[in-house]
C-alpha atoms as a PDB file:
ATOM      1  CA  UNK A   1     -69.479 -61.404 -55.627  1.00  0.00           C
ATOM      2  CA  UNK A   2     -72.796 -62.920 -54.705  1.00  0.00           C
ATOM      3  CA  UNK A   3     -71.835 -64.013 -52.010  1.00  0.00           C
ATOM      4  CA  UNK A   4     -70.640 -60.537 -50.613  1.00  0.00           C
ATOM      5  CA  UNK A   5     -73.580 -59.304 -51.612  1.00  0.00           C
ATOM      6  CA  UNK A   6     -75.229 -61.377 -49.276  1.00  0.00           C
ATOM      7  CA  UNK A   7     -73.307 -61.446 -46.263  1.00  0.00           C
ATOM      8  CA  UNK A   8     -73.967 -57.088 -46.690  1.00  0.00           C
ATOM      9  CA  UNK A   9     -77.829 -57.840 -46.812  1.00  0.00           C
ATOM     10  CA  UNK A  10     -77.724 -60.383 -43.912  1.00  0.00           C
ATOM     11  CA  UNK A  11     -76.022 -57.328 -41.822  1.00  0.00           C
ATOM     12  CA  UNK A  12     -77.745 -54.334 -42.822  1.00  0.00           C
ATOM     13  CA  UNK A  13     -80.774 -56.809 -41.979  1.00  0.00           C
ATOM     14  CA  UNK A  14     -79.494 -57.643 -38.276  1.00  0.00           C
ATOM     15  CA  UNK A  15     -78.432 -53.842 -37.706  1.00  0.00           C
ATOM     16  CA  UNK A  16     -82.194 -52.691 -38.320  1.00  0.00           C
ATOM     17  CA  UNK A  17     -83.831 -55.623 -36.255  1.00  0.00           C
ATOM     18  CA  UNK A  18     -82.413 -53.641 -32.987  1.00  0.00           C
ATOM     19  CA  UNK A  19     -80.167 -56.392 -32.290  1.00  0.00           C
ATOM     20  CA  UNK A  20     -76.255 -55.340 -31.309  1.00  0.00           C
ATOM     21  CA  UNK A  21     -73.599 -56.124 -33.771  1.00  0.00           C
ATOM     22  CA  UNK A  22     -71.234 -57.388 -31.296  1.00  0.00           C
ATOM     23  CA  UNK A  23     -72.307 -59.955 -28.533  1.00  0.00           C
ATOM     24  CA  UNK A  24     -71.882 -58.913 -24.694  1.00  0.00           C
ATOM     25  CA  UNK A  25     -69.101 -60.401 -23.094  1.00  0.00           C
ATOM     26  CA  UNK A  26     -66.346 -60.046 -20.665  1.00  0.00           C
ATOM     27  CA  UNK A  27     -65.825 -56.313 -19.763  1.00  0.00           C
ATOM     28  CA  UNK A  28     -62.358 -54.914 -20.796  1.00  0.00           C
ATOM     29  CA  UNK A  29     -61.853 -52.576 -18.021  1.00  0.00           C
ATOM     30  CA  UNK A  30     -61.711 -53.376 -14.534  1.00  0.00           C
ATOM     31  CA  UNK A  31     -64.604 -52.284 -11.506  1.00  0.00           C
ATOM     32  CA  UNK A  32     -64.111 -48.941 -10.553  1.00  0.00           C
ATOM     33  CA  UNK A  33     -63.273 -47.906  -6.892  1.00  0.00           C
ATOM     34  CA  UNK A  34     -65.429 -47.064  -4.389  1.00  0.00           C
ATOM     35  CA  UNK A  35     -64.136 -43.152  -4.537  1.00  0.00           C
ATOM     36  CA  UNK A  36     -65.019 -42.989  -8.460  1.00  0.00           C
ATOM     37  CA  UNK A  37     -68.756 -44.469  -8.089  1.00  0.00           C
ATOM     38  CA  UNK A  38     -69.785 -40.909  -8.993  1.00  0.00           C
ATOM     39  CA  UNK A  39     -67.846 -40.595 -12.342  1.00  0.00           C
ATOM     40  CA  UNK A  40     -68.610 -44.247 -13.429  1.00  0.00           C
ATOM     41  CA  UNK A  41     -72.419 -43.952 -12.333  1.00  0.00           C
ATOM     42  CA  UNK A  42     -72.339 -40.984 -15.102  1.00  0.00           C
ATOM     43  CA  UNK A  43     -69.958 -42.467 -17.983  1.00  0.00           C
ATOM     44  CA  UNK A  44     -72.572 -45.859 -17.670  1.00  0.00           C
ATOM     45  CA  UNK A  45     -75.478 -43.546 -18.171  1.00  0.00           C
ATOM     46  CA  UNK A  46     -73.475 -41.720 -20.943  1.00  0.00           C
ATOM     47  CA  UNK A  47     -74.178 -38.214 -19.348  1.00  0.00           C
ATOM     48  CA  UNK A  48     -71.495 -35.207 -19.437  1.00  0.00           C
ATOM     49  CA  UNK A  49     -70.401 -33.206 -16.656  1.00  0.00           C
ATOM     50  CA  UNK A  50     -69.115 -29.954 -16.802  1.00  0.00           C
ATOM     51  CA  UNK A  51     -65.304 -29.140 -17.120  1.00  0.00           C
ATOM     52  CA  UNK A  52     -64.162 -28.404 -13.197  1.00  0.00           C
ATOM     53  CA  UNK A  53     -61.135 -27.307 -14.398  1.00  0.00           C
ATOM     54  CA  UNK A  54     -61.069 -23.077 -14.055  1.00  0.00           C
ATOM     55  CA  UNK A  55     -60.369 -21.419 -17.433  1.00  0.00           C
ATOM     56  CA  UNK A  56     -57.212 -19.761 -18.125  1.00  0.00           C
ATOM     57  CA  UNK A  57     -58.478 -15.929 -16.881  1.00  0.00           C
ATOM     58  CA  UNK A  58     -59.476 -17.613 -13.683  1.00  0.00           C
ATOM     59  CA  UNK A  59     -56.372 -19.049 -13.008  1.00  0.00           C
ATOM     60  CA  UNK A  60     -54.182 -15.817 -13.582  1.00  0.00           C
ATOM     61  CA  UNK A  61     -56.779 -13.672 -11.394  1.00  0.00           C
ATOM     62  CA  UNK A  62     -56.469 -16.203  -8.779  1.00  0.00           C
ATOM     63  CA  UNK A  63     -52.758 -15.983  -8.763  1.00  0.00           C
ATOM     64  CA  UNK A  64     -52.959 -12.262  -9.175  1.00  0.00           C
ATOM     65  CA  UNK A  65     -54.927 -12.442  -5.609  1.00  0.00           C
ATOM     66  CA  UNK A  66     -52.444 -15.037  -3.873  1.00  0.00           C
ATOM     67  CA  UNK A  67     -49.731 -13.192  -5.031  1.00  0.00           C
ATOM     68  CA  UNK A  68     -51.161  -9.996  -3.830  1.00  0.00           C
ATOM     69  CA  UNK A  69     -51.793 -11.641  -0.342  1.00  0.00           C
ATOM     70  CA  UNK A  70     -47.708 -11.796   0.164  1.00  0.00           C
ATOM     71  CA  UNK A  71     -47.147  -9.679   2.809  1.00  0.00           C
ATOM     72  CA  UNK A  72     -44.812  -6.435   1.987  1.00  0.00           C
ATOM     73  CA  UNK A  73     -42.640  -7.281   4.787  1.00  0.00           C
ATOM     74  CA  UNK A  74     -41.397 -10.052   3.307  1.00  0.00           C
ATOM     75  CA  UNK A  75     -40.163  -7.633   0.447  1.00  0.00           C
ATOM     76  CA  UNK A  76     -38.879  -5.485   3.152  1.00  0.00           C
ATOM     77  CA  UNK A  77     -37.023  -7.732   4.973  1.00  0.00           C
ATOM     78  CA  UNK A  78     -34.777  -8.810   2.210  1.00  0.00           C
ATOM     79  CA  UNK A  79     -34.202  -5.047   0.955  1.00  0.00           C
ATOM     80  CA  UNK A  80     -32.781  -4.327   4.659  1.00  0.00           C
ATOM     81  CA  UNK A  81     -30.879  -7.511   4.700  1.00  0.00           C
ATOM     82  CA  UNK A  82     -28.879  -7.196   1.330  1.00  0.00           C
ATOM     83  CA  UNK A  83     -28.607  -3.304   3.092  1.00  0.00           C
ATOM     84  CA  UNK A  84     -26.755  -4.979   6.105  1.00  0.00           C
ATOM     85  CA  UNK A  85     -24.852  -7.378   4.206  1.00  0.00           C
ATOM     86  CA  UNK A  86     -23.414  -4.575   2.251  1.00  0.00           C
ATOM     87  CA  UNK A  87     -22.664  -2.215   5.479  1.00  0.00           C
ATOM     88  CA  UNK A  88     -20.643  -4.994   7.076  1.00  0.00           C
ATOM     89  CA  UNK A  89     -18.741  -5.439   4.187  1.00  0.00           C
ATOM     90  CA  UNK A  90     -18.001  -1.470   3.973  1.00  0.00           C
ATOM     91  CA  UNK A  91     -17.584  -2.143   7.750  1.00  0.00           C
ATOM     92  CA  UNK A  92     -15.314  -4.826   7.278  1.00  0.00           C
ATOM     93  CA  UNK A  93     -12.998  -2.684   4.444  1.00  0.00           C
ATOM     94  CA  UNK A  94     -12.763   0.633   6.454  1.00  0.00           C
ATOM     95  CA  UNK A  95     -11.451  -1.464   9.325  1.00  0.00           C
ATOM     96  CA  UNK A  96      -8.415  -3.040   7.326  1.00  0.00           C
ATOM     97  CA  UNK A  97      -8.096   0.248   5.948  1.00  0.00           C
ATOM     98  CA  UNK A  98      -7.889   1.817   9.065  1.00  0.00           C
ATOM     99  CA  UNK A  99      -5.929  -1.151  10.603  1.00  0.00           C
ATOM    100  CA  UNK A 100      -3.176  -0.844   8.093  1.00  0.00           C
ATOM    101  CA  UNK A 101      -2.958   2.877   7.870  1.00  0.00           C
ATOM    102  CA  UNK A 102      -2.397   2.580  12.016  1.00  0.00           C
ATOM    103  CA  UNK A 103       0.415   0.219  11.408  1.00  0.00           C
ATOM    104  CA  UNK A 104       2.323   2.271   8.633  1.00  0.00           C
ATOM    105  CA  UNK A 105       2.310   5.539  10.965  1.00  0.00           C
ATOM    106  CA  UNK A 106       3.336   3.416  13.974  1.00  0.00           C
ATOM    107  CA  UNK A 107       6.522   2.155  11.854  1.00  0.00           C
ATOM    108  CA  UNK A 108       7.211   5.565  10.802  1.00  0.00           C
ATOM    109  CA  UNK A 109       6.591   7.813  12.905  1.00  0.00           C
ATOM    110  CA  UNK A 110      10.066   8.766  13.891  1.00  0.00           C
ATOM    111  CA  UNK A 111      10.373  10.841  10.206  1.00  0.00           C
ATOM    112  CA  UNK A 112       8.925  13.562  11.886  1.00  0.00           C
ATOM    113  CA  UNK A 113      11.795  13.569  14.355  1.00  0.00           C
ATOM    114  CA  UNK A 114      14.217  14.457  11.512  1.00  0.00           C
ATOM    115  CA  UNK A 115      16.649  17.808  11.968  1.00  0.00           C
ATOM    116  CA  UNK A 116      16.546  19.210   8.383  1.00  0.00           C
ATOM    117  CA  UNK A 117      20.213  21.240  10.071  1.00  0.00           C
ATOM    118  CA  UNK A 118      21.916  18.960  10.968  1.00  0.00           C
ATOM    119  CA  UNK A 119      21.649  16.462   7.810  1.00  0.00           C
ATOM    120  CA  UNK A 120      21.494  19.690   5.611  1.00  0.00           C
ATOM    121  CA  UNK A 121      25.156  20.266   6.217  1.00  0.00           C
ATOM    122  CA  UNK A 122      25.216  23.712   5.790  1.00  0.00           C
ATOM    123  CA  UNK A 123      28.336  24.706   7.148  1.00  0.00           C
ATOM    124  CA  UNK A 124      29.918  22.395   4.987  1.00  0.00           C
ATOM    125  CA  UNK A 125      33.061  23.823   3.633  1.00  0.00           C
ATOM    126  CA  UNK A 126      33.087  23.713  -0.758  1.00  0.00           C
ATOM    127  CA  UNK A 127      35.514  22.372  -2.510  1.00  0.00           C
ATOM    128  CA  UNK A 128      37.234  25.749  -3.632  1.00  0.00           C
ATOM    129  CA  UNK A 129      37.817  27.124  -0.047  1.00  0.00           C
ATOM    130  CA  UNK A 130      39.250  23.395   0.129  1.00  0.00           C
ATOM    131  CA  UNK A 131      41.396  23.788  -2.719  1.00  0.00           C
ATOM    132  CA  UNK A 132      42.385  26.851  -1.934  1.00  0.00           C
ATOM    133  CA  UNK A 133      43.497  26.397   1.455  1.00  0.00           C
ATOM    134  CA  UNK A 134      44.918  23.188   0.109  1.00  0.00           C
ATOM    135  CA  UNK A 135      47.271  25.445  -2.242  1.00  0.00           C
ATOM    136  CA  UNK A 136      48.361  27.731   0.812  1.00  0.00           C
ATOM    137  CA  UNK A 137      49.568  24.752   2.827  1.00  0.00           C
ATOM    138  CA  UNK A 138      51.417  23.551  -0.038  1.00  0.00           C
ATOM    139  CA  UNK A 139      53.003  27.145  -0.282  1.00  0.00           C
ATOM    140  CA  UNK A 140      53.503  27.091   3.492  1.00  0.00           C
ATOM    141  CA  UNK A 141      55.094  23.470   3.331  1.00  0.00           C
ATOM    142  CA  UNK A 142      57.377  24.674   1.054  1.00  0.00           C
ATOM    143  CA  UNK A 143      58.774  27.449   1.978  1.00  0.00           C
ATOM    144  CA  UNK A 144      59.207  25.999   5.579  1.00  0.00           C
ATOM    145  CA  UNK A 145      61.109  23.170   3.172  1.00  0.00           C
ATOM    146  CA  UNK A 146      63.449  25.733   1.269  1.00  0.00           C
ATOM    147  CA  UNK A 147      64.453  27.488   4.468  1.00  0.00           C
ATOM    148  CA  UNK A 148      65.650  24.033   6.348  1.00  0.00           C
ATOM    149  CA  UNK A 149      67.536  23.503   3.013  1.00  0.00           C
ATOM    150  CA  UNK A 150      69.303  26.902   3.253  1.00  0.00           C
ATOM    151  CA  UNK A 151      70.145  26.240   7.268  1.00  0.00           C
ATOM    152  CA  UNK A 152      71.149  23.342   6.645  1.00  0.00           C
ATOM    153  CA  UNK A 153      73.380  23.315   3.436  1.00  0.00           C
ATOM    154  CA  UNK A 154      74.855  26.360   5.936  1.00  0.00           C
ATOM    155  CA  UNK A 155      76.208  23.526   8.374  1.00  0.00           C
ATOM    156  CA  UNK A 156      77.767  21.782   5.977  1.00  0.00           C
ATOM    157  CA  UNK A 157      80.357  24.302   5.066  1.00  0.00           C
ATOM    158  CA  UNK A 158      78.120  24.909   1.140  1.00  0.00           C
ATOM    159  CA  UNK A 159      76.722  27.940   1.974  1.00  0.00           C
ATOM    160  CA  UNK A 160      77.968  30.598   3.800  1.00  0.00           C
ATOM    161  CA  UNK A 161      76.961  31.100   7.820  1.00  0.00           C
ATOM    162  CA  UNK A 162      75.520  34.489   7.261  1.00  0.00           C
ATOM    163  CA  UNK A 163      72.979  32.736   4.637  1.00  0.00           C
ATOM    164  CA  UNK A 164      72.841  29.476   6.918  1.00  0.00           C
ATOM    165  CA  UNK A 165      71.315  31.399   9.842  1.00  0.00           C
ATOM    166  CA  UNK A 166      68.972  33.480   7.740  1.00  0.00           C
ATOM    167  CA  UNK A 167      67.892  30.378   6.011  1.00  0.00           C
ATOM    168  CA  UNK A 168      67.049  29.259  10.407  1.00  0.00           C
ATOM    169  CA  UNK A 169      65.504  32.286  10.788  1.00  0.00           C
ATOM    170  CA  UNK A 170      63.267  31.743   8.098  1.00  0.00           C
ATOM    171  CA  UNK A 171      62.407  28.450   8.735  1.00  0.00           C
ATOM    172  CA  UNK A 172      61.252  29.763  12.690  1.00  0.00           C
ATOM    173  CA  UNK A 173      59.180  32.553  11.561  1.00  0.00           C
ATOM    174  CA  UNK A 174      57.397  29.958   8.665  1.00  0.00           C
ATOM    175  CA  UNK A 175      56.944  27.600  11.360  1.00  0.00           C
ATOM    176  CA  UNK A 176      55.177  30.094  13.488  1.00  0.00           C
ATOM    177  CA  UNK A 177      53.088  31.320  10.708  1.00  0.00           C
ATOM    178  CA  UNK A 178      51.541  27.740  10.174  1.00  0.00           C
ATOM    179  CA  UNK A 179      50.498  27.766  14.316  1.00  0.00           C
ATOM    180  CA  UNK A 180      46.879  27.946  14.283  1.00  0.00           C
ATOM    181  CA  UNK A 181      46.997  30.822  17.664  1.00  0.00           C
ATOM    182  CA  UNK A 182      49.527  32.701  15.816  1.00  0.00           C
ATOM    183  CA  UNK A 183      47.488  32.476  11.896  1.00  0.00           C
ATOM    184  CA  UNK A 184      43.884  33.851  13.407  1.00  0.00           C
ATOM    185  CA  UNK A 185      45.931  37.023  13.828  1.00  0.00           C
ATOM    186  CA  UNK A 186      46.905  38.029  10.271  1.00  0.00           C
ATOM    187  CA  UNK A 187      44.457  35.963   8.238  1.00  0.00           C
ATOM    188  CA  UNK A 188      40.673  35.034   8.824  1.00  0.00           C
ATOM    189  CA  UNK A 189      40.672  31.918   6.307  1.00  0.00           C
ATOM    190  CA  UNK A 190      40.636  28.429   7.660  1.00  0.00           C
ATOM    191  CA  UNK A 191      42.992  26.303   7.250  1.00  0.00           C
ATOM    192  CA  UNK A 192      42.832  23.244   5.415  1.00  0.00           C
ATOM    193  CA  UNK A 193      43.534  21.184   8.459  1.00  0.00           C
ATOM    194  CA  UNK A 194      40.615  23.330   9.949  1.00  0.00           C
ATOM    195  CA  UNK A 195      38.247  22.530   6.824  1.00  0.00           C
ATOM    196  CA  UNK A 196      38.960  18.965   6.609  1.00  0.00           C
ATOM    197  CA  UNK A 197      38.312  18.602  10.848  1.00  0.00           C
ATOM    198  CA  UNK A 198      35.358  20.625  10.079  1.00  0.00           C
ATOM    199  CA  UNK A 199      33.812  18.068   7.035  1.00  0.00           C
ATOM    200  CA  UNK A 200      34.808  15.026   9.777  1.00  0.00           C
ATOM    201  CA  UNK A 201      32.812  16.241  12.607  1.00  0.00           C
ATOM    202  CA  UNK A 202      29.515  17.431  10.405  1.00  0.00           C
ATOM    203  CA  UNK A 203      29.726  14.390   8.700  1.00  0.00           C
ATOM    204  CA  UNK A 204      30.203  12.684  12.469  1.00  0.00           C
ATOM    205  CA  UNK A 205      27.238  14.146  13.722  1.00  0.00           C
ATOM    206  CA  UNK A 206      24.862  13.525  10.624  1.00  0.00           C
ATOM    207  CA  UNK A 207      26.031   9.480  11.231  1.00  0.00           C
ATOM    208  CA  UNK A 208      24.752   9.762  14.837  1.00  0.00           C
ATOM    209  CA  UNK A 209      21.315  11.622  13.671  1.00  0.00           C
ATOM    210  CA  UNK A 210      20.532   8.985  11.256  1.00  0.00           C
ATOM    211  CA  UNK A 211      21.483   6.405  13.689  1.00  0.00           C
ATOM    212  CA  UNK A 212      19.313   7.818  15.894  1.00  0.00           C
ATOM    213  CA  UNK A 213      16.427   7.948  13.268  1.00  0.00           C
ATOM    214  CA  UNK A 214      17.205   4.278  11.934  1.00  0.00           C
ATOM    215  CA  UNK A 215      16.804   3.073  15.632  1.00  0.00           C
ATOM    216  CA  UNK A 216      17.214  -0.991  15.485  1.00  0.00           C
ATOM    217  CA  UNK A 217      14.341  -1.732  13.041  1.00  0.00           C
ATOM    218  CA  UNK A 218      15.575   0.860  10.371  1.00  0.00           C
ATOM    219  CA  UNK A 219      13.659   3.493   9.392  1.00  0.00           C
ATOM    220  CA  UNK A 220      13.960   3.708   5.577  1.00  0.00           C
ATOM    221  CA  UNK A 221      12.709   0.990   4.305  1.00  0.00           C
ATOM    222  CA  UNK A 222       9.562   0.961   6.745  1.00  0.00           C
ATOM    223  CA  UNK A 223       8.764   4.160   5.094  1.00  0.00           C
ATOM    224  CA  UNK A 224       8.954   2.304   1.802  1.00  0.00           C
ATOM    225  CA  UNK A 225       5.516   0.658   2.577  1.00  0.00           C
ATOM    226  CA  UNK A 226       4.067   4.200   1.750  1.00  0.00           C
ATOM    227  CA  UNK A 227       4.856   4.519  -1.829  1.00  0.00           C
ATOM    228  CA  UNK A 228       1.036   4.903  -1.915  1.00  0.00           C
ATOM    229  CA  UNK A 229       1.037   8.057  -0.855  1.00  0.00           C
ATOM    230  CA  UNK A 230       4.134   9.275  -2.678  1.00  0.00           C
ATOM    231  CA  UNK A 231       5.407   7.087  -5.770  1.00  0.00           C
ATOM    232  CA  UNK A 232       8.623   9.208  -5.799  1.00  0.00           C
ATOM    233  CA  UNK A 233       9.997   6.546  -2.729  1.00  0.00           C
ATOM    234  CA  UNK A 234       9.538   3.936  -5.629  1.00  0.00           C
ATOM    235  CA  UNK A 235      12.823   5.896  -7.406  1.00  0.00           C
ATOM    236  CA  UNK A 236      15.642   3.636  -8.368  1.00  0.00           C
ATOM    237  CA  UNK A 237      18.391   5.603  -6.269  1.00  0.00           C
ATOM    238  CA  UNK A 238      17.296   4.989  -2.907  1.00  0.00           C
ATOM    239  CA  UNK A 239      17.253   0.969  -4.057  1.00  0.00           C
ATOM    240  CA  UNK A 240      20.679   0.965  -1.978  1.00  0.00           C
ATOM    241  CA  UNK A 241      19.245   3.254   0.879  1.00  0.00           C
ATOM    242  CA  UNK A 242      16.408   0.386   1.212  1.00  0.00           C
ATOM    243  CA  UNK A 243      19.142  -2.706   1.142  1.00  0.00           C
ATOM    244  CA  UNK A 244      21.355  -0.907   4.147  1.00  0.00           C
ATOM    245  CA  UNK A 245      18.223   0.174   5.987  1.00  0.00           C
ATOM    246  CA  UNK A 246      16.431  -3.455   5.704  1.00  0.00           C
ATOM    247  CA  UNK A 247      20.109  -5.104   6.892  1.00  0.00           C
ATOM    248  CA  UNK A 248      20.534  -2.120   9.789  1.00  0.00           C
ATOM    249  CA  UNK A 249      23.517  -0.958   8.385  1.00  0.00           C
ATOM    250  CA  UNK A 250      23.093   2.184   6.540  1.00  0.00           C
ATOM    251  CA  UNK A 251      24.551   5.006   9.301  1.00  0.00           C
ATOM    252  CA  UNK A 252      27.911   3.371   9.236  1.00  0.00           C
ATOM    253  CA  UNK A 253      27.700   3.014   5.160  1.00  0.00           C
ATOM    254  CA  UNK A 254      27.132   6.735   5.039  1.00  0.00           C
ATOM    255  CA  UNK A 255      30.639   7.876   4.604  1.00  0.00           C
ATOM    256  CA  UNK A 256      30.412  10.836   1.900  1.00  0.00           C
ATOM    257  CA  UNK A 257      28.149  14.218   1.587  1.00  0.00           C
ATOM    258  CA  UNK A 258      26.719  12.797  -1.402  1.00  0.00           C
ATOM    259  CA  UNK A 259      24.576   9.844   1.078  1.00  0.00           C
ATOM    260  CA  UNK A 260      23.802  12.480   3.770  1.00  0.00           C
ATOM    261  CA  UNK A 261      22.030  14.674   1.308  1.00  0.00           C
ATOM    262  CA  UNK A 262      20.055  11.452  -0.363  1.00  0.00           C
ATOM    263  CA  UNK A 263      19.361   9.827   2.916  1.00  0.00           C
ATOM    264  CA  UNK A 264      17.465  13.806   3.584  1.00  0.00           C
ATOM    265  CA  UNK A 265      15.515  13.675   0.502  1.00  0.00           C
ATOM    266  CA  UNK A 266      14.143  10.245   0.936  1.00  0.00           C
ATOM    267  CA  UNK A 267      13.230  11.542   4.690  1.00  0.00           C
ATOM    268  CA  UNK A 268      11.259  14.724   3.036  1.00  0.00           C
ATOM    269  CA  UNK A 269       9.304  12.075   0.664  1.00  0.00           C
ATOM    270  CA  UNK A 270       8.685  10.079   3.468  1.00  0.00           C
ATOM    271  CA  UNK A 271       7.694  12.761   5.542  1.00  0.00           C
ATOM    272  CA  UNK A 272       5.252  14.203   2.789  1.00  0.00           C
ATOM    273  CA  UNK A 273       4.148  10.185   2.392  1.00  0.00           C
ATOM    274  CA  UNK A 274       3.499  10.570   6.296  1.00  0.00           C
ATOM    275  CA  UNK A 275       1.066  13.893   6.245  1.00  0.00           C
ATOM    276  CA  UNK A 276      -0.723  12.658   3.223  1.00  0.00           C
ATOM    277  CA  UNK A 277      -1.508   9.005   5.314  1.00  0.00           C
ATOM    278  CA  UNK A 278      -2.259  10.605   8.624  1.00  0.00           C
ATOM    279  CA  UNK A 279      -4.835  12.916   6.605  1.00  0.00           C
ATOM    280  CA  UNK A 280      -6.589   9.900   5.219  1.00  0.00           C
ATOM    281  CA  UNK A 281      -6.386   8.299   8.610  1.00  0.00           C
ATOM    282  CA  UNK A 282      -8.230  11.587  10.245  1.00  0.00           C
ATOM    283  CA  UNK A 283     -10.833  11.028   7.270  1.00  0.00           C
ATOM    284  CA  UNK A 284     -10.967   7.119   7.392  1.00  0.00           C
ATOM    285  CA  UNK A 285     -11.614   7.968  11.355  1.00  0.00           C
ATOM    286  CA  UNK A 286     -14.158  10.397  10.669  1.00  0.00           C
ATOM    287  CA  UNK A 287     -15.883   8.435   8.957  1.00  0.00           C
ATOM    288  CA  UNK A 288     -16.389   5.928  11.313  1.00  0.00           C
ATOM    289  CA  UNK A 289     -17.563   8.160  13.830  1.00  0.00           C
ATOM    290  CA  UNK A 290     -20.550   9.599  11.164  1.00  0.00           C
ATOM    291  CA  UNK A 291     -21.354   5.520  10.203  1.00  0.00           C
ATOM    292  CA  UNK A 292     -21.286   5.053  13.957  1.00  0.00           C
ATOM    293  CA  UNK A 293     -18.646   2.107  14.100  1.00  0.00           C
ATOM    294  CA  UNK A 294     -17.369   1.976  17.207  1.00  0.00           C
ATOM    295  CA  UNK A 295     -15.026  -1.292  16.095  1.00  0.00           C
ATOM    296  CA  UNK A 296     -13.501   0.920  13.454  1.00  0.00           C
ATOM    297  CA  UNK A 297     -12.876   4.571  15.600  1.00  0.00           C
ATOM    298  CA  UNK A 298     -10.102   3.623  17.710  1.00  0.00           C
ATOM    299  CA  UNK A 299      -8.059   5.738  18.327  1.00  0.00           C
ATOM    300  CA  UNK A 300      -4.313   4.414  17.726  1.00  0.00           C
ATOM    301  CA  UNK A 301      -2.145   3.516  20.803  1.00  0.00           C
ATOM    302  CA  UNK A 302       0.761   4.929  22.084  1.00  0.00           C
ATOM    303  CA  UNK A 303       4.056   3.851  21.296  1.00  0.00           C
ATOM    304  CA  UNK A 304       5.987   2.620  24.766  1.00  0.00           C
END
């Protein structure tokens, strides 16, 4: 403890001679450069510069100013930009729009050559003038049938001769009854040879209407591409009207009343699919001509 005591005294002694507690010797930074002779000429003399670095209030107001130094057009220029970007890509739409509502009315334009007449089938006879006329010819048959019987059990010695030749005479004037000249002038009903000749040739001549509205691409199920317009041509009945079309064979497959009259209404959906796509044609075109797109208003080309 002494001895602490007097290594203290010995120190607090040296301190207030004026001479440093530690001894100079080798300097534990390097020299400064040449380009900081400023700022180590002040931290040897031990005086303080002032803090270059701006507060925090100057350095928002001078980024306020650069910021306010940005030219508008810049601003501008991307507003208009994005603007174009957007307009081509309306462009763009209303063109494929256009394009494809061109194409469906090119593939189906022949609906509107449809005769509503001829695949109406109005003149077609019903089945009780069928029936009936069926049950005259039956009558006619026979008694044309009895009579022969009569003239002829008359040859063979069964009947008497006076009965025999009545039974011919019968059988003439039955024959002559069923000749079509001789009929028109006690009756005004059609035959049933007449009615059935009739149903052939209407059903003939619907055959060779939708043939000629099939053409060789087939009409029906090019229309079916405008179920847009009209979801009824979506219907599950006209599935088999869309097979025959697609494989070109549907006006030969078309042997009964029954596909006449659903061949017609598909034709009337189509058609109504057809006005309702040429009217948003007219608008689509309409447009173009208001936005100014030239690429867009064309009109569509003729058909060769």
């Amino acid at each position: 403890m002494a001895e602490n005591e007097s290594v203290r005294q010995k120190t607090s002694d040296t301190v207030r001679g004026g001479e440093p507690l530690l001894r100079r010797g080798r300097p534990a930074d390097p020299p400064p450069e040449a380009g900081d002779g400023g700022w180590s000429a002040d931290a040897a003399t031990g005086t303080e510069l002032p803090d270059s670095r701006p507060e925090r209030g100057a350095t928002s107001s001078v980024d306020r100013l650069e910021t306010d130094d940005i030219p508008a057009s810049d601003q501008s220029v991307a507003e208009s930009s994005t603007g174009e970007d957007s307009q081509n890509i309306e462009k763009t739409l209303a063109e494929s729009r256009q394009r494809k509502l061109r194409l469906m009315l090119r593939q189906c334009d022949r609906v509107v050559l449809l005769d509503f007449d001829l695949l109406a089938l109005p003149d077609w006879p019903d089945n009780y003038t069928v029936a009936a006329a069926r049950r005259n010819r039956d009558i006619w048959l026979f008694g044309a049938l009895l009579a022969a019987v009569v003239f002829l059990s008359g040859l063979t010695g069964f009947v008497p001769a006076w009965i025999a030749g009545g039974g011919f005479g019968a059988f003439v004037i039955i024959l002559l009854l069923g000749v079509p000249g001789i009929r028109r002038l006690y009756t005004s009903r059609s035959s049933y040879l007449d009615l059935v000749i009739r149903r052939k040739r209407l059903l003939r001549d619907a055959r060779k209407h939708v043939e000629h509205l099939e053409g060789k691409e087939g009409l029906v199920w090019q229309c079916a591409r405008m179920a847009e317009f009209n979801s009824t041509l979506k219907a599950t009945r006209f599935s088999e009207l869309l097979a025959l079309s697609e494989r070109r064979v549907l006006a030969r497959n078309l042997t009964r009343r029954e596909h006449i009259r659903l061949y017609l209404i598909y034709l009337l959906e189509a058609e109504k699919a057809y006005t309702r796509a040429q009217q948003a044609f007219f608008e689509g075109h309409q447009q173009a001509i208001d936005q100014g797109w030239s690429s867009v208003a064309v009109e569509p080309e003729d058909r060769a």
